[in-house]
Protein backbone atom coordinates (compact mmCIF):
# COMPACT_ATOMS: atom_id res chain seq x y z
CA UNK A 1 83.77 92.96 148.34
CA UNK A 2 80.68 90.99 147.91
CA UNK A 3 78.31 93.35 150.35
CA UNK A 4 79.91 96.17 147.63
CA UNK A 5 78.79 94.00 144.86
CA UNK A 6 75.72 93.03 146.50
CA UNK A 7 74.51 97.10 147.63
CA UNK A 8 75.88 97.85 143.62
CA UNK A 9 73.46 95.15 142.07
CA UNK A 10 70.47 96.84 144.43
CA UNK A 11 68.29 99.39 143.78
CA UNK A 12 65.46 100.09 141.14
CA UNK A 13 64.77 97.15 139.26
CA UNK A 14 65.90 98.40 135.97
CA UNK A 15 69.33 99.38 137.39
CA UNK A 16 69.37 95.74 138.86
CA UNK A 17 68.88 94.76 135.52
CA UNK A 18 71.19 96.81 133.97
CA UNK A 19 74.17 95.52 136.00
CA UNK A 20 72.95 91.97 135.76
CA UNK A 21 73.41 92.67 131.99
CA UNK A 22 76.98 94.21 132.73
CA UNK A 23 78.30 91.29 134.98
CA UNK A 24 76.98 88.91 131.91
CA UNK A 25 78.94 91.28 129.10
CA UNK A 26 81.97 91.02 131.27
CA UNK A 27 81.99 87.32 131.70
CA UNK A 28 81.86 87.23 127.83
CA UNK A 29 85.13 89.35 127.52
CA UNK A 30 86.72 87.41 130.55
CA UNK A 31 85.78 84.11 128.35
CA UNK A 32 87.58 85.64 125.33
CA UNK A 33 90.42 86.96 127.52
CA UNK A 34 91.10 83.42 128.67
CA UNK A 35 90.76 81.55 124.99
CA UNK A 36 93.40 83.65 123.79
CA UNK A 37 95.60 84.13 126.31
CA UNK A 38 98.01 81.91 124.82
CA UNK A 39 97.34 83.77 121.31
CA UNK A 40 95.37 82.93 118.46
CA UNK A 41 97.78 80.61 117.06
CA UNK A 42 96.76 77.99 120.29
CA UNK A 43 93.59 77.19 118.73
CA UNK A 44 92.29 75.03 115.32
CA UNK A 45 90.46 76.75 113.12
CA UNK A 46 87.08 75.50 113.89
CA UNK A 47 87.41 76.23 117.47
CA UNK A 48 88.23 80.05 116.90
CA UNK A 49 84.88 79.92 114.52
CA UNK A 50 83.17 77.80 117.09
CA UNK A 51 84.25 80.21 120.21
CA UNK A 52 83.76 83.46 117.78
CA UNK A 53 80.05 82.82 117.24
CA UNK A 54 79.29 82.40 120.77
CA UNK A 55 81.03 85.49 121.73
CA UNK A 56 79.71 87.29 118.81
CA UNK A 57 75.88 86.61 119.24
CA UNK A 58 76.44 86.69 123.24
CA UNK A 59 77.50 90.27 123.18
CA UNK A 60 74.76 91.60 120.51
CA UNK A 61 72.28 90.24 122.23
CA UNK A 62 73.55 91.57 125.55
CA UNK A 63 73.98 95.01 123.78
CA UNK A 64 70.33 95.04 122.48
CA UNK A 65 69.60 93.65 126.25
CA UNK A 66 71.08 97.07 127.88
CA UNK A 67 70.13 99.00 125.51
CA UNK A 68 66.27 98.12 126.32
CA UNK A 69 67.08 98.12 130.06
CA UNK A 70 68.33 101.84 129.70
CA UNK A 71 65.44 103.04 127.81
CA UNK A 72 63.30 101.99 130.85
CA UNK A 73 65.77 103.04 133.55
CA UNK A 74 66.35 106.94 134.68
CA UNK A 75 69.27 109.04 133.54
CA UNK A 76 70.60 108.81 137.07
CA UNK A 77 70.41 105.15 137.81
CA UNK A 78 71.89 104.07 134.50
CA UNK A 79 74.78 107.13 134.32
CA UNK A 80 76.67 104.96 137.17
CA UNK A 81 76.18 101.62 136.31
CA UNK A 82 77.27 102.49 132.51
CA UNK A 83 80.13 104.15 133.40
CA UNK A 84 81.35 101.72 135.96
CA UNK A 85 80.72 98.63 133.61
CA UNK A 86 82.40 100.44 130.40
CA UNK A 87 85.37 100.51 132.97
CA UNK A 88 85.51 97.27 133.71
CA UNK A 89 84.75 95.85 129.95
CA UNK A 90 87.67 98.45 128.45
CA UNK A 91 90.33 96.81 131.15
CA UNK A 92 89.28 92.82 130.43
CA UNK A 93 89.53 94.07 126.62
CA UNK A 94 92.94 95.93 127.30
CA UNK A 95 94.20 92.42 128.38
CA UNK A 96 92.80 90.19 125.45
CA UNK A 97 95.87 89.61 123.20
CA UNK A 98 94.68 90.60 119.17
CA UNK A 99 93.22 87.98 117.98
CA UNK A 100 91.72 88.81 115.07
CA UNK A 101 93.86 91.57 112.99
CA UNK A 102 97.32 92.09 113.98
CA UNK A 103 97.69 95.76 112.67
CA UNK A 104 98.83 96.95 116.19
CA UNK A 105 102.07 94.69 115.32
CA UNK A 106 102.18 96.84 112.12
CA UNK A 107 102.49 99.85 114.31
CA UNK A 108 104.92 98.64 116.66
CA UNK A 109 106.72 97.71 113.46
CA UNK A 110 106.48 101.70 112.14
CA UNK A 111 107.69 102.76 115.61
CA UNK A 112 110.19 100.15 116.19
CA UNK A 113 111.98 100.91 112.30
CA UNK A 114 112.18 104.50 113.33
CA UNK A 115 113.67 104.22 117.08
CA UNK A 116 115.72 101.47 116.64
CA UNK A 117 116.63 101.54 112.79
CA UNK A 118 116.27 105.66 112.13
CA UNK A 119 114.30 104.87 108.68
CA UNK A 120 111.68 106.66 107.22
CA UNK A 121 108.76 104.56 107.28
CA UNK A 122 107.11 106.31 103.96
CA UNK A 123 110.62 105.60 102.32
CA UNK A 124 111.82 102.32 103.53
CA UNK A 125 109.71 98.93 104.39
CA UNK A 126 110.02 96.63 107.15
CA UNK A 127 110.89 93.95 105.07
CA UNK A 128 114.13 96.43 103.72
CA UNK A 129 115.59 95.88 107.12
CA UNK A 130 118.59 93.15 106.63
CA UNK A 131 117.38 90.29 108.78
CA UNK A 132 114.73 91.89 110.43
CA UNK A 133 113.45 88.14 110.83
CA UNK A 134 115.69 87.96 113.88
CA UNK A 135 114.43 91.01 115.96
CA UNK A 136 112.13 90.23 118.33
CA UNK A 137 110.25 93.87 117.86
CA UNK A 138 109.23 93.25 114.42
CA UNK A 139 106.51 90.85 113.46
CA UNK A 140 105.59 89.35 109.93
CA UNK A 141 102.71 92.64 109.47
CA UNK A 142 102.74 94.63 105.74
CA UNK A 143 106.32 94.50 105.92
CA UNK A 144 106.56 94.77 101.98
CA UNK A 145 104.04 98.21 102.30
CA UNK A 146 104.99 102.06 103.71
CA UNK A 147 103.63 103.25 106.42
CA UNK A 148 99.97 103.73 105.09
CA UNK A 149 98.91 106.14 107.99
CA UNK A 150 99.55 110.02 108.60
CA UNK A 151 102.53 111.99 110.27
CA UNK A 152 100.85 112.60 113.68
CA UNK A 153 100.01 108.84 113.66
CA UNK A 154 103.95 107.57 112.91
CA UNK A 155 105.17 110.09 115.50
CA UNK A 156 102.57 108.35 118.05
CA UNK A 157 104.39 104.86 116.96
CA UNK A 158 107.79 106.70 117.35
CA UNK A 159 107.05 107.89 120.54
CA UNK A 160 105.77 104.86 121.97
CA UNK A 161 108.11 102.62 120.63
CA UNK A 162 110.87 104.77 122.57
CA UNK A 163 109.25 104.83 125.65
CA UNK A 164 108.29 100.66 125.38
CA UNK A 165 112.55 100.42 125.08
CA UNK A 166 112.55 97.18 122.67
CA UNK A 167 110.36 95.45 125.31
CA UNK A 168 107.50 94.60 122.62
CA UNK A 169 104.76 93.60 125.39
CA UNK A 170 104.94 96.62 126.41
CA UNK A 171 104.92 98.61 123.67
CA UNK A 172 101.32 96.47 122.78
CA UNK A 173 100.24 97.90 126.24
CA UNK A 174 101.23 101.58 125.80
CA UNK A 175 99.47 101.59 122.19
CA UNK A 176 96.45 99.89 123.82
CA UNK A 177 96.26 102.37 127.13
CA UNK A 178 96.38 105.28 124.30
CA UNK A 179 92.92 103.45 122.60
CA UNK A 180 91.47 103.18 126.27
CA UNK A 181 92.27 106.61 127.15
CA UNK A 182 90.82 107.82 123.69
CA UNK A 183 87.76 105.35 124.26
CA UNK A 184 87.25 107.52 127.70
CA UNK A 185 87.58 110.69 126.22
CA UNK A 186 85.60 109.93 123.30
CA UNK A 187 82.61 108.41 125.74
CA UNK A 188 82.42 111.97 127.79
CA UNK A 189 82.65 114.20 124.13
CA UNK A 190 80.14 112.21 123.10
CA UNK A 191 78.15 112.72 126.15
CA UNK A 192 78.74 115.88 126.92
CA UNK A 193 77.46 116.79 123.64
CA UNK A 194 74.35 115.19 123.45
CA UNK A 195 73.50 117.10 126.39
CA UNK A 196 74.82 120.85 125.09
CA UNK A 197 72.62 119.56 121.80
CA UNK A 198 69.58 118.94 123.94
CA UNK A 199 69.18 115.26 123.41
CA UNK A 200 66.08 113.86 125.19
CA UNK A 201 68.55 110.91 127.00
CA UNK A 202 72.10 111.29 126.37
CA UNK A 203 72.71 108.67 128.21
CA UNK A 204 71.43 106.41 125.73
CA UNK A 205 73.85 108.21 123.42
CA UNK A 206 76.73 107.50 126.22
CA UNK A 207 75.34 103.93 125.93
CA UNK A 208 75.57 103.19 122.68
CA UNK A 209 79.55 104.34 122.75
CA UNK A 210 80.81 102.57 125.77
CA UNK A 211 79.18 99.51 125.78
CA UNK A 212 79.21 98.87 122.00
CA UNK A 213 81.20 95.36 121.42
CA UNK A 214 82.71 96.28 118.45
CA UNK A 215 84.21 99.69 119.77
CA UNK A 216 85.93 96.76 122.68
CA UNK A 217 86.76 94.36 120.27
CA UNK A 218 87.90 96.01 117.61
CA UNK A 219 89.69 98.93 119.00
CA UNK A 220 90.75 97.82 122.87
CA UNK A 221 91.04 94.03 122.48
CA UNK A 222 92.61 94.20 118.49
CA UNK A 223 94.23 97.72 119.06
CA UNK A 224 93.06 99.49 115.67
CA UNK A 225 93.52 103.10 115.35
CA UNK A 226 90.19 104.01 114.09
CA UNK A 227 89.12 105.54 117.30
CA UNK A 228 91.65 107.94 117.41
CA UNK A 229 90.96 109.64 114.35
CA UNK A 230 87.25 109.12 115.73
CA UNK A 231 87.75 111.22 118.91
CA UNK A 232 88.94 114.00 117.56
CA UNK A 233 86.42 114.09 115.17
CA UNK A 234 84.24 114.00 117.72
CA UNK A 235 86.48 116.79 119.55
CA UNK A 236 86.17 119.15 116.40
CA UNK A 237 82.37 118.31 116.55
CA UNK A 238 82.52 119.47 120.35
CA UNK A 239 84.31 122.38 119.68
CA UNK A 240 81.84 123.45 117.05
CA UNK A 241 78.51 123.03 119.60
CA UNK A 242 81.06 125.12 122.39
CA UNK A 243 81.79 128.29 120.04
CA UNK A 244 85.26 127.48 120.26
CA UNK A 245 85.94 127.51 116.16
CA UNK A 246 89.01 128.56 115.76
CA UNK A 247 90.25 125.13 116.71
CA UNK A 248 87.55 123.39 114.59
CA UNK A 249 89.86 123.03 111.88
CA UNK A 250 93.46 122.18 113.60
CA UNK A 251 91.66 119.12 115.19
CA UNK A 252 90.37 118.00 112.25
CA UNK A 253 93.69 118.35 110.47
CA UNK A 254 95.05 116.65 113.66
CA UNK A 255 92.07 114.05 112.68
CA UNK A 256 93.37 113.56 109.01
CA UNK A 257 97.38 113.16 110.32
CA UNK A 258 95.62 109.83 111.92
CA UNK A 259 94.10 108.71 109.54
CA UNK A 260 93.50 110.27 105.88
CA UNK A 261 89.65 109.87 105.59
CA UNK A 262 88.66 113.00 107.77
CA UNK A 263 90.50 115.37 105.30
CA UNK A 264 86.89 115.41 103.02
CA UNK A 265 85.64 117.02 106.48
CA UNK A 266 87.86 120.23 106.33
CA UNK A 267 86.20 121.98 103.59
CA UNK A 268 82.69 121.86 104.94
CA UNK A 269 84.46 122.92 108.40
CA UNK A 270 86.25 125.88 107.18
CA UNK A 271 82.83 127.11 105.71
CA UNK A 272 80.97 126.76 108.79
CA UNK A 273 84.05 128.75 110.56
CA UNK A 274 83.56 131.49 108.31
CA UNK A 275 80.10 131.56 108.20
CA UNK A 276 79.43 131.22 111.91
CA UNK A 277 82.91 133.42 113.38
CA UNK A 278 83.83 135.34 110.36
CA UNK A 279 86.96 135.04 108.15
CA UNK A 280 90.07 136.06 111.00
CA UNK A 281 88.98 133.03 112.63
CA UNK A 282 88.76 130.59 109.73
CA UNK A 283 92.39 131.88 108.38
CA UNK A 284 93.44 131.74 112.02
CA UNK A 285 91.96 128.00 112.16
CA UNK A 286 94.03 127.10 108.95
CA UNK A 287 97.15 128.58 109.79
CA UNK A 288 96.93 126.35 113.34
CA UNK A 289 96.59 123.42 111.33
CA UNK A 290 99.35 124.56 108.78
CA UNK A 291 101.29 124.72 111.61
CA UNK A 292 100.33 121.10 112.90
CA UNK A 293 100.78 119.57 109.61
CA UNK A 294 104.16 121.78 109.13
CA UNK A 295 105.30 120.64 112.75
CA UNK A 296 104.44 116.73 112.47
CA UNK A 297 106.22 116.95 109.04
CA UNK A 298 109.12 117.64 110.30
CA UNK A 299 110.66 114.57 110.73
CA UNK A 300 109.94 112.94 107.16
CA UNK A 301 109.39 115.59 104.35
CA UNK A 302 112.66 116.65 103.68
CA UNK A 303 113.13 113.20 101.61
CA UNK A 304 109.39 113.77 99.89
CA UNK A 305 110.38 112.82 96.78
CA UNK A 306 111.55 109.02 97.74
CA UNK A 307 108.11 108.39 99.34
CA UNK A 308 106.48 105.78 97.71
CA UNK A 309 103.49 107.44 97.08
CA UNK A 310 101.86 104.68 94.43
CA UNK A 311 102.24 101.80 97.19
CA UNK A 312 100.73 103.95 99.59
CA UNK A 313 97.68 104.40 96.86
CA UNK A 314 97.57 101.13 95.85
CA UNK A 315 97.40 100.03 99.65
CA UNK A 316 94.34 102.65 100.10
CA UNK A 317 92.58 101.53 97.21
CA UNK A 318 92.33 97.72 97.46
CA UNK A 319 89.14 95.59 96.90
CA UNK A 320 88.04 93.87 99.99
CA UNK A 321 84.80 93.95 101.92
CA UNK A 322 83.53 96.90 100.54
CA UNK A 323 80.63 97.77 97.64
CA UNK A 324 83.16 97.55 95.12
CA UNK A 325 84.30 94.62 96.02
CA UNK A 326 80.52 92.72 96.38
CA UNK A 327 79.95 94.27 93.01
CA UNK A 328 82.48 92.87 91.28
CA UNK A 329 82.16 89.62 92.91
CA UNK A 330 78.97 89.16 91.48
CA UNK A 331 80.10 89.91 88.31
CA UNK A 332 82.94 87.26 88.30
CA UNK A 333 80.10 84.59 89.85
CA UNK A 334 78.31 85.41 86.43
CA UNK A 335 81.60 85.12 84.37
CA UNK A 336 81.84 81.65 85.53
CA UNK A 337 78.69 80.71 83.96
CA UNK A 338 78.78 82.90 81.20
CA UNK A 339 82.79 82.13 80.30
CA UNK A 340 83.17 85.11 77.33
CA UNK A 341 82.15 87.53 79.99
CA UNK A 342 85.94 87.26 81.67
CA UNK A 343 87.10 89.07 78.67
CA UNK A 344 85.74 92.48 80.04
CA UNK A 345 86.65 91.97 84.13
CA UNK A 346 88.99 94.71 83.76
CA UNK A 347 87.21 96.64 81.98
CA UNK A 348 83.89 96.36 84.65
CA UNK A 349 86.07 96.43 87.36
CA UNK A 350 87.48 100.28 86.14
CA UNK A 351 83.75 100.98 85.27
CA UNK A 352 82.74 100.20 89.28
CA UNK A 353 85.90 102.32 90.39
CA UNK A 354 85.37 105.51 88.28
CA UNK A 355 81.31 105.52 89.21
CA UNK A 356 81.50 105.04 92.81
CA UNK A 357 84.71 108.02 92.83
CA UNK A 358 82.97 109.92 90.42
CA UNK A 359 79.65 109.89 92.53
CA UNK A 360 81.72 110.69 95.90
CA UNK A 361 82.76 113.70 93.87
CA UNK A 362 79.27 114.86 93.35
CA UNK A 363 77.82 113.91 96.44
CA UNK A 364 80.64 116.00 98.02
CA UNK A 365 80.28 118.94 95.95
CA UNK A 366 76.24 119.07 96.40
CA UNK A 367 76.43 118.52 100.27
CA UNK A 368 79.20 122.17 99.89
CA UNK A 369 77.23 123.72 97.89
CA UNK A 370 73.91 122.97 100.60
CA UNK A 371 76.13 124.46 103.27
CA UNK A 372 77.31 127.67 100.82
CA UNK A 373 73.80 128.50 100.27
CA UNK A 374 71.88 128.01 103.44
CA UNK A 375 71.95 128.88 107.03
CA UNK A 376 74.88 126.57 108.62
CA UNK A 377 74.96 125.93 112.26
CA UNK A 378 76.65 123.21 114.19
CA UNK A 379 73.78 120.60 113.51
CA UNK A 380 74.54 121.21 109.82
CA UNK A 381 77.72 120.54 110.12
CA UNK A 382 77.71 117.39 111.83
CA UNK A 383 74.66 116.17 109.52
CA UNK A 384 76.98 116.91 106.55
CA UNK A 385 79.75 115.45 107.61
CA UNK A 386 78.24 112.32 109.01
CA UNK A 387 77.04 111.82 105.73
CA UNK A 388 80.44 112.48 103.78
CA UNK A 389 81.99 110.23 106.16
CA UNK A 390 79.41 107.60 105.73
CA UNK A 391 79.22 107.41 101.97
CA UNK A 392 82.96 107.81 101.75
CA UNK A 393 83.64 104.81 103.41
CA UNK A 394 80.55 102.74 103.49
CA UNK A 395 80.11 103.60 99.69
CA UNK A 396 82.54 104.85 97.32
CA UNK A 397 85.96 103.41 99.33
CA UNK A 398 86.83 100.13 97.88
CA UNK A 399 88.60 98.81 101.01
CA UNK A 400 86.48 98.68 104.07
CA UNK A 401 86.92 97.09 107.12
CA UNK A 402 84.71 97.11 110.51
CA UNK A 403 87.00 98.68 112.63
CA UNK A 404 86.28 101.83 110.11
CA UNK A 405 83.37 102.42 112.31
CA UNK A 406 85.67 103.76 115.01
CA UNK A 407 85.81 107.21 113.12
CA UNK A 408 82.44 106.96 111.92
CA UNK A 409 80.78 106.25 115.14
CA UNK A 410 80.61 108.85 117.57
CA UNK A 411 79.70 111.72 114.83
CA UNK A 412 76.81 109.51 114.08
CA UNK A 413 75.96 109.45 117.83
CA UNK A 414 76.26 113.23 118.53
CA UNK A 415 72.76 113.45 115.48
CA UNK A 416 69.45 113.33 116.61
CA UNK A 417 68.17 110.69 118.49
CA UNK A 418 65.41 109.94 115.81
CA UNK A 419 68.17 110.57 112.93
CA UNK A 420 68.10 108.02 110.31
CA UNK A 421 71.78 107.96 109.70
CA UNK A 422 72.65 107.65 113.06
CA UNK A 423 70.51 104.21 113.91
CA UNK A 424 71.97 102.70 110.77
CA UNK A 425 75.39 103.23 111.86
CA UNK A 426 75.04 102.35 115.14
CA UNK A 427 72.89 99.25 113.48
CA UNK A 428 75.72 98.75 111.58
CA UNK A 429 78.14 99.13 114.52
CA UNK A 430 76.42 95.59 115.20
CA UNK A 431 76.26 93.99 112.32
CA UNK A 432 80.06 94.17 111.71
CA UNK A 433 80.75 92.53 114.70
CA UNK A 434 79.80 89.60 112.52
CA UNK A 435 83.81 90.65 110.92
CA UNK A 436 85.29 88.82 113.39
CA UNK A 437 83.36 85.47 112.00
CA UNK A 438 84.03 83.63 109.11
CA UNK A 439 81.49 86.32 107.38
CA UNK A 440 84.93 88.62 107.22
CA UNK A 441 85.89 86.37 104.17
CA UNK A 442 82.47 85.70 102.31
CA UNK A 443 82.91 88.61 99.74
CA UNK A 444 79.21 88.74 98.74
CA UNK A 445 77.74 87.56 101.74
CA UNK A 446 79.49 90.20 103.81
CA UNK A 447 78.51 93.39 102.22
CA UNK A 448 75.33 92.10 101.93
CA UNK A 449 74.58 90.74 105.43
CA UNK A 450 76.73 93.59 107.53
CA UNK A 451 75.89 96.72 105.16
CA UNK A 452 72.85 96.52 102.61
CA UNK A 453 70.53 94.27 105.00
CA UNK A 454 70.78 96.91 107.84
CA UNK A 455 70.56 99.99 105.17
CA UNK A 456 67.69 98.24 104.46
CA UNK A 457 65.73 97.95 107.90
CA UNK A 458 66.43 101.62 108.43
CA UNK A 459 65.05 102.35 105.02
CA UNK A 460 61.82 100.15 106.15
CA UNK A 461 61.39 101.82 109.25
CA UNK A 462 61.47 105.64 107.72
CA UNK A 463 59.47 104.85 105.73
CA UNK A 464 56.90 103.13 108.02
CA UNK A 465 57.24 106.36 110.11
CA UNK A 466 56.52 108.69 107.50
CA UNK A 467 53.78 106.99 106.26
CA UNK A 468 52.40 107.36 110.15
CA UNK A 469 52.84 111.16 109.94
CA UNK A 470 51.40 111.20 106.85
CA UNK A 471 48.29 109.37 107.46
């Protein structure tokens, strides 16, 4: 084992590097593997914040390590050695128990109330089942909330939570190995397509996927779903560089069944199917994903009207983390100094809501009209809906949460290297690792330091490049 080790770590010097930097990364994960093997729960407060700092600024600046050592290093010497590592980081993460959100308990919960209980999760709560306290499946997760997440996504929990039996450890496992084998698949669209696309290195773009810390610790080590709706983004984006359009717009419906944000991306899909393969296959694409919407349905529509459709709003639309919410943070800091403003929270707080929907609206409707009026190829289409994406839930949304990124990500990555959008997400892919400090709770500090700072470098450095054009 150790001459295999030994013969991996030789080479060129910048591959040496690279898997120096790898063996580092994994002893970080290994570290965070073994403080929480006993759970969160084991540890005081200041310990987690202690330990979470280490681990956070550890892996960034391992991540910005690689990520110079691959610039350097050929295609061919790095390909391996990113691959191999990304393996070994997605398995210690698969192990790490969630230690930071425990939404993957909510899903076992939304599986577990179907198998075992035969509820409608968009109809009844956890917290409706008579002492649910006492089973062992069900954890203390949203249990007063409906299932907040799409058809395809609570057949997924059903399924699972059939084939895990009532053993919950398992169940965590089997919704895990689904985010590792999306992770995987994910990695290689992303890949794959930088290379149809004609990126200069996409292995950087591979890169900047697998090895990203808060892809592992958000999505493999905490379990969120994010990166399902993510890959098949990604997939639809794929399909589009292939030719293959007629299943542009089932995936993305398959996308939206995840997870509800990716539904803004159908309309500018459809009109690149039309524009690009004619109308049989755009009405042939939206029949397909009638029929996956119809088909997923299934199981829960026939009692439609009993869904409680204003939690499930209420639950989309509440303020935490996001613009909205450092807005009107600021204005209640004011309020206390200025008492007679409090009056008129309500009334500011509606004011904030209505702008930053309204201006989704028109942002949306100005990035369809771009694509009605002008030539619309596959680039276009993923430059338009990288943007929706990103101003729909780095903007306007007024919930947002890091592990977002997971459906944001990869579109951003399959842009041009030199793309301004996609360095500020992936420089934003970094800065919300700083989520899983106490920075997740400092509602001004938050949106400020994890959002608007790195808006802002971008910004800087555009602007620095144009003015080296120019001149």
């Amino acid at each position: 084992m150790l001459s295999k080790l030994q013969s991996f770590l030789s080479g060129s010097e910048a591959s040496a590097k690279l898997s120096k930097t790898g063996l580092l990364t994994a002893c970080v994960y290994l570290l965070t593997l073994l403080f929480y093997i006993k759970g969160p729960l084991s540890h005081g407060r200041t310990a987690k914040e202690l330990f979470a700092w280490f681990f956070v600024l550890s892996l960034l600046y391992l991540f910005w390590q690689g990520y110079s050592v691959v610039k350097q290093a050929t295609d061919a010497e790095a390909l391996r050695t990113i691959v191999v590592f990304a393996c070994v980081f997605s398995l210690i993460a698969f192990f790490i128990f969630p230690f930071h959100s425990t939404d993957v308990f909510g899903y076992i919960n939304r599986g577990w109330q179907q198998v075992h209980y035969g509820q409608n999760p968009y109809i009844y709560r956890v917290g409706d089942i008579p002492q649910w306290q006492q089973d062992q499946m069900l954890w203390d997760h949203w249990i007063y909330n409906p299932n907040p997440y799409g058809f395809l996504f609570s057949l997924l929990c059903r399924l699972l939570a059939l084939i895990g039996s009532g053993h919950w450890w398992l169940t965590l496992l089997l919704f895990k190995s689904v985010n590792v084998l999306a992770y995987g698949f994910t990695g290689w669209l992303v890949y794959a397509g930088a290379k149809r696309l004609g990126q200069s290195r996409p292995v950087m773009t591979l890169y900047l996927f697998l090895w990203n810390p808060l892809i592992l610790m958000h999505h493999i080590a905490n379990g969120h779903n994010d990166i399902l709706a993510g890959c098949m983004v990604a997939l639809s984006m794929y399909l589009a560089i292939t030719g293959a359009g007629v299943w542009i717009i089932p995936v993305l419906v398959a996308a939206t069944l995840l997870k509800y944000g990716p539904a803004l991306l159908l309309l500018p899909a459809f009109i690149y199917v039309w524009k690009n393969h004619g109308w049989k296959i755009a009405f042939t694409g939206c029949l397909l994903g009638a029929l996956i919407l119809v088909l997923s349905s299934i199981p829960y529509i026939a009692d439609w009207r009993q869904f409680r459709l204003t939690d499930i709003q209420d639950n989309a639309t509440l303020i935490d983390n996001s613009l909205h919410s450092f807005l009107i943070h600021i204005y209640e800091n004011i309020a206390r100094l200025i008492p007679p403003l409090n009056a008129f929270h309500g009334m500011v707080d509606t004011a904030i809501k209505a702008a930053l929907r309204l201006g989704l609206i028109i942002f949306f409707v100005v990035q369809v009209w771009s694509m009605l009026r002008k030539k619309c190829s596959a680039k276009v289409l993923m430059e338009k809906s990288a943007l929706i994406m990103f101003v729909l839930i780095c903007v306007a949304s007024s919930k947002f949460n890091a592990w977002y990124l997971g459906m944001m990500l990869p579109l951003a990555l399959l842009l041009e290297e030199r793309n301004w959008l996609r360095r500020l997400v992936v420089l934003i892919s970094c800065s919300e690792l700083l989520s899983l400090t106490f920075f997740k709770q400092a509602y001004i500090l938050n949106y400020f330091a994890m959002l608007l700072l790195p808006t802002w470098i971008i910004y800087r450095q555009v602007r620095r490049e144009r003015a080296r054009v120019e001149s």
